[in-house]
Structure formats: C-alpha cells, structure tokens
N, C-alpha and C. Protein backbone atom coordinates (compact mmCIF):
# COMPACT_ATOMS: atom_id res chain seq x y z
N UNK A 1 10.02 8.96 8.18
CA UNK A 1 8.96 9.93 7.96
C UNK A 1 8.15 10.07 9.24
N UNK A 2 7.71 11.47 9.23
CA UNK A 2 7.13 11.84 10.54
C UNK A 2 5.73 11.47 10.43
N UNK A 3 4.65 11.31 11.48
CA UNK A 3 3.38 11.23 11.04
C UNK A 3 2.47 11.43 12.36
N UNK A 4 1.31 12.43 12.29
CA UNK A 4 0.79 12.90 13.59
C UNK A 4 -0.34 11.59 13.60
N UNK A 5 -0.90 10.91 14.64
CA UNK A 5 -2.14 10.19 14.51
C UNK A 5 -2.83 10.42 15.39
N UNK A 6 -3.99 10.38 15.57
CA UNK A 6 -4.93 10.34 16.91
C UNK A 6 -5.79 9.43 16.75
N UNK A 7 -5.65 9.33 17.88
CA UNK A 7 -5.76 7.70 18.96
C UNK A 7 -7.03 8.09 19.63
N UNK A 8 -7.72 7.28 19.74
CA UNK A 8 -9.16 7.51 21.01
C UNK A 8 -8.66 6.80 21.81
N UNK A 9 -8.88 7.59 22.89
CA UNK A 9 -8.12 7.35 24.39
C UNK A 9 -8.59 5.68 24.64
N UNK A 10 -9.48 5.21 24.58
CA UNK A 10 -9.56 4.00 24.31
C UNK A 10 -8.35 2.80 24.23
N UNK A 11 -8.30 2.88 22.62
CA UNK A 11 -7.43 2.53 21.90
C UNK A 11 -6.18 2.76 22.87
N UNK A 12 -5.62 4.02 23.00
CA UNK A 12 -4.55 4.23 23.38
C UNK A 12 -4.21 3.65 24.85
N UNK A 13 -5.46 3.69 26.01
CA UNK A 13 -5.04 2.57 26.46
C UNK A 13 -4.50 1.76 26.72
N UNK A 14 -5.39 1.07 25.57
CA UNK A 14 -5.33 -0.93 25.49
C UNK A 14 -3.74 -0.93 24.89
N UNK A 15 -2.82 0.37 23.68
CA UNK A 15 -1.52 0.37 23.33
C UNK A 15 -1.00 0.46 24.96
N UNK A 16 -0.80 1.14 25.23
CA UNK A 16 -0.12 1.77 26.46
C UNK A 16 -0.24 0.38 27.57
N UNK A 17 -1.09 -0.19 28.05
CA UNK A 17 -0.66 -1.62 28.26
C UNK A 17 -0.15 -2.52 27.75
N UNK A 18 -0.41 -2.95 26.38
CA UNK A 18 0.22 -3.92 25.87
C UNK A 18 1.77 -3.41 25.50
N UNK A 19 1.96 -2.12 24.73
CA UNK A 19 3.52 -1.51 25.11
C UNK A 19 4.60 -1.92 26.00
N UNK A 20 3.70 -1.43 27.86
CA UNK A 20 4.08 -1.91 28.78
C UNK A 20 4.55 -3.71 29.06
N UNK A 21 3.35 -4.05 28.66
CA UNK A 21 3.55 -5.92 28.84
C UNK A 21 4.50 -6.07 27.83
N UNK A 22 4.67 -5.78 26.79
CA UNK A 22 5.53 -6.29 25.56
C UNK A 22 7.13 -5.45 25.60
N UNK A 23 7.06 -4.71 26.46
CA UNK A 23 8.48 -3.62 26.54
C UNK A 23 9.15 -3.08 25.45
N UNK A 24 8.36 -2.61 24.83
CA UNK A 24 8.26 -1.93 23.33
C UNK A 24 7.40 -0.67 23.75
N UNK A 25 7.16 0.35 22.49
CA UNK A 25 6.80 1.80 22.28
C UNK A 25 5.08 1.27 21.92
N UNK A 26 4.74 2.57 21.89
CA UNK A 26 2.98 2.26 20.92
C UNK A 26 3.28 2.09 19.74
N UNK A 27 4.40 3.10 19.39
CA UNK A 27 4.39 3.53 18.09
C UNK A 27 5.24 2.10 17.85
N UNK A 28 6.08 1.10 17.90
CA UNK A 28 6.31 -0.11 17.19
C UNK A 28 5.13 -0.88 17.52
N UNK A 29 4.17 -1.04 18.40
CA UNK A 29 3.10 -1.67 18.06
C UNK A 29 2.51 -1.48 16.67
N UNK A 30 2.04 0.09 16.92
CA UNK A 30 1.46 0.55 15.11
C UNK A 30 1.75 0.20 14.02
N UNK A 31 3.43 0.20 14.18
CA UNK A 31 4.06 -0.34 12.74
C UNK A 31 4.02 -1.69 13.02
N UNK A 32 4.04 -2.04 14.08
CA UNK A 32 3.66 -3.80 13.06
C UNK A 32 2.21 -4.42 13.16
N UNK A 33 1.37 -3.25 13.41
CA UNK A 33 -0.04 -3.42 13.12
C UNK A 33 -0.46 -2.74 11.34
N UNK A 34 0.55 -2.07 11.22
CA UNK A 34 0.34 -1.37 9.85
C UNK A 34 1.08 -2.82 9.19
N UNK A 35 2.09 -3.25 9.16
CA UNK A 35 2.73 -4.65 8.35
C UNK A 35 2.26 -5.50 8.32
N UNK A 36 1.24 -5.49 9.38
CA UNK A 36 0.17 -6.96 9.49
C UNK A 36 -0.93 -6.76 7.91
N UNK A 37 -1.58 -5.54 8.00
CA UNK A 37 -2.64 -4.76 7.41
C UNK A 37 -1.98 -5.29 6.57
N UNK A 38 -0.82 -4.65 5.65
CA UNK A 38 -0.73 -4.69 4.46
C UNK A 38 -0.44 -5.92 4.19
N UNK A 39 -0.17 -6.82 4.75
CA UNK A 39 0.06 -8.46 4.56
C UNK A 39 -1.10 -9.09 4.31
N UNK A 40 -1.90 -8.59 5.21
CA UNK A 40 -3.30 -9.32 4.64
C UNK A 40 -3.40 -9.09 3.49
N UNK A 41 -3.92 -7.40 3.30
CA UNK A 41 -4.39 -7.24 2.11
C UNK A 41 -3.22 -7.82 0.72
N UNK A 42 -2.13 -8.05 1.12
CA UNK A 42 -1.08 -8.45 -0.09
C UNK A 42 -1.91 -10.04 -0.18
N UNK A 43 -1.70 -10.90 0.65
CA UNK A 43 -2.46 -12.12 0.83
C UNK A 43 -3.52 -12.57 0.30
N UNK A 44 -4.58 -11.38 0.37
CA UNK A 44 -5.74 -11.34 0.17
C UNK A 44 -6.16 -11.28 -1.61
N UNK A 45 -5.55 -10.45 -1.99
CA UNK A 45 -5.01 -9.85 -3.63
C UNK A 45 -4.73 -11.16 -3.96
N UNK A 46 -3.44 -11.62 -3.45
CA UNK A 46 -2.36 -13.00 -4.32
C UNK A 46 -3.59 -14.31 -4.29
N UNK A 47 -4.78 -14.33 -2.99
CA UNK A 47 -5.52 -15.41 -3.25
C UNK A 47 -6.70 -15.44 -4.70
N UNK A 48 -6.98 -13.78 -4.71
CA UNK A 48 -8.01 -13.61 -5.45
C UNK A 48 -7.37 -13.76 -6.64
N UNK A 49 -6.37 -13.16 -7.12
CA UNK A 49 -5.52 -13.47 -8.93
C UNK A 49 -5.35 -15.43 -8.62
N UNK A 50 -5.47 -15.76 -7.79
CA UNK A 50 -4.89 -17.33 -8.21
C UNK A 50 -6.51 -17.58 -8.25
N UNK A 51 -7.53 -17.45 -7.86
CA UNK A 51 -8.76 -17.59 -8.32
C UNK A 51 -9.24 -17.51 -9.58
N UNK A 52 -9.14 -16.81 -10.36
CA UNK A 52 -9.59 -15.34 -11.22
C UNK A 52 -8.54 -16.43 -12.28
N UNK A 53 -7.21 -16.50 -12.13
CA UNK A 53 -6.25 -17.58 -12.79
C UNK A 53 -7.26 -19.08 -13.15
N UNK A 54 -7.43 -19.66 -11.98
CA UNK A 54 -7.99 -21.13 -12.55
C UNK A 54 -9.38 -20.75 -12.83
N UNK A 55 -10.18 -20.06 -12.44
CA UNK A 55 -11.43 -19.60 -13.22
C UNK A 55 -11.49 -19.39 -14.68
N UNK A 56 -10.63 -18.87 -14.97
CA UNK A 56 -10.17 -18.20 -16.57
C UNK A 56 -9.81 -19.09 -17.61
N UNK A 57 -8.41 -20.34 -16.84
CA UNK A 57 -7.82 -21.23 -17.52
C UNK A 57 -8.16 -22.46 -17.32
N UNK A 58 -9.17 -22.68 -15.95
CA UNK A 58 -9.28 -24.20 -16.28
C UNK A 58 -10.74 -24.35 -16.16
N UNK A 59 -11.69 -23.84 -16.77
CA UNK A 59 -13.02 -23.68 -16.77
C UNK A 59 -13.71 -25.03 -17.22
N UNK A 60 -12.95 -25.93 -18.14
CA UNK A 60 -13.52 -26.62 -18.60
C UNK A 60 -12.97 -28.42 -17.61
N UNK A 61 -12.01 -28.10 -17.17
CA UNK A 61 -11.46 -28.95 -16.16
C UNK A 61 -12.68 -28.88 -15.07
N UNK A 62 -13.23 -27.65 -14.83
CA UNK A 62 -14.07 -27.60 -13.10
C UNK A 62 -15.40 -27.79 -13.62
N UNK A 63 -15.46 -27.78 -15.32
CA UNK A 63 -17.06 -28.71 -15.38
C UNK A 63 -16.97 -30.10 -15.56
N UNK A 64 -15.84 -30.30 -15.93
CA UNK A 64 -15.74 -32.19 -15.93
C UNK A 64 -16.18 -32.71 -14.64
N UNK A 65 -15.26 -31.90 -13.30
CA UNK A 65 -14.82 -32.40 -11.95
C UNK A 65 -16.39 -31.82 -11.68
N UNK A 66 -17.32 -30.80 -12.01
CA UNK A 66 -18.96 -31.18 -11.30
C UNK A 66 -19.25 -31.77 -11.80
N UNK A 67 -19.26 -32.56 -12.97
CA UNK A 67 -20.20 -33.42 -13.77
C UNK A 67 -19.91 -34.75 -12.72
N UNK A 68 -18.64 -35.17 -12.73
CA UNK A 68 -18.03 -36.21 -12.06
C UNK A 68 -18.79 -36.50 -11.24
C-alpha cells in the first residue's frame, strides 16, 4: 500500500542521515519505527489486562500480603 507523509524538514534530516549511516531507505526506517509503535502499544495493553487480571482475581491474596 501506497502512502503520502510529510516530514518536517527537521525530522527528515535526522532520517536522511541515519538512512545514510544505516544503508537503508527513510522509508524502512519508518516502518520499523511504525513496528516499534505498535509493539509498545501491544506491550503496553498485554501489561495493563495482566493488571486488571490479578486486581480482579486475587484481591483478597494482595490484602493478606499488605496486612503481612
């Protein structure tokens, strides 16, 4: 899939060197700055449900362990 973006010359830059140093495109920088993104946020999600999980199910376990 095609996709137009604009870059502040900035930005584009700091790609356009690191491109150069890394001997790769901008545009595979992007995509694995976009795979990073969504990794976090996948990461980020999977920490909060395992939270939200022992919050829910072991509520009475995490007042023993403050009482303790």
């Amino acid at each position: 899939m095609a996709m137009n973006l604009r870059v502040p010359k900035e930005l584009d830059r700091r790609l356009e060197k690191l491109a150069a140093e890394e001997h790769t495109s901008k545009s595979a920088l992007l995509l694995q700055g976009a795979e990073l993104v969504l990794q976090r946020h996948a990461r980020q999600r999977e920490i909060s449900e395992g939270l939200d999980f022992v919050m829910s199910h072991d509520v009475e376990l995490l007042k023993r362990l403050e009482d303790a």
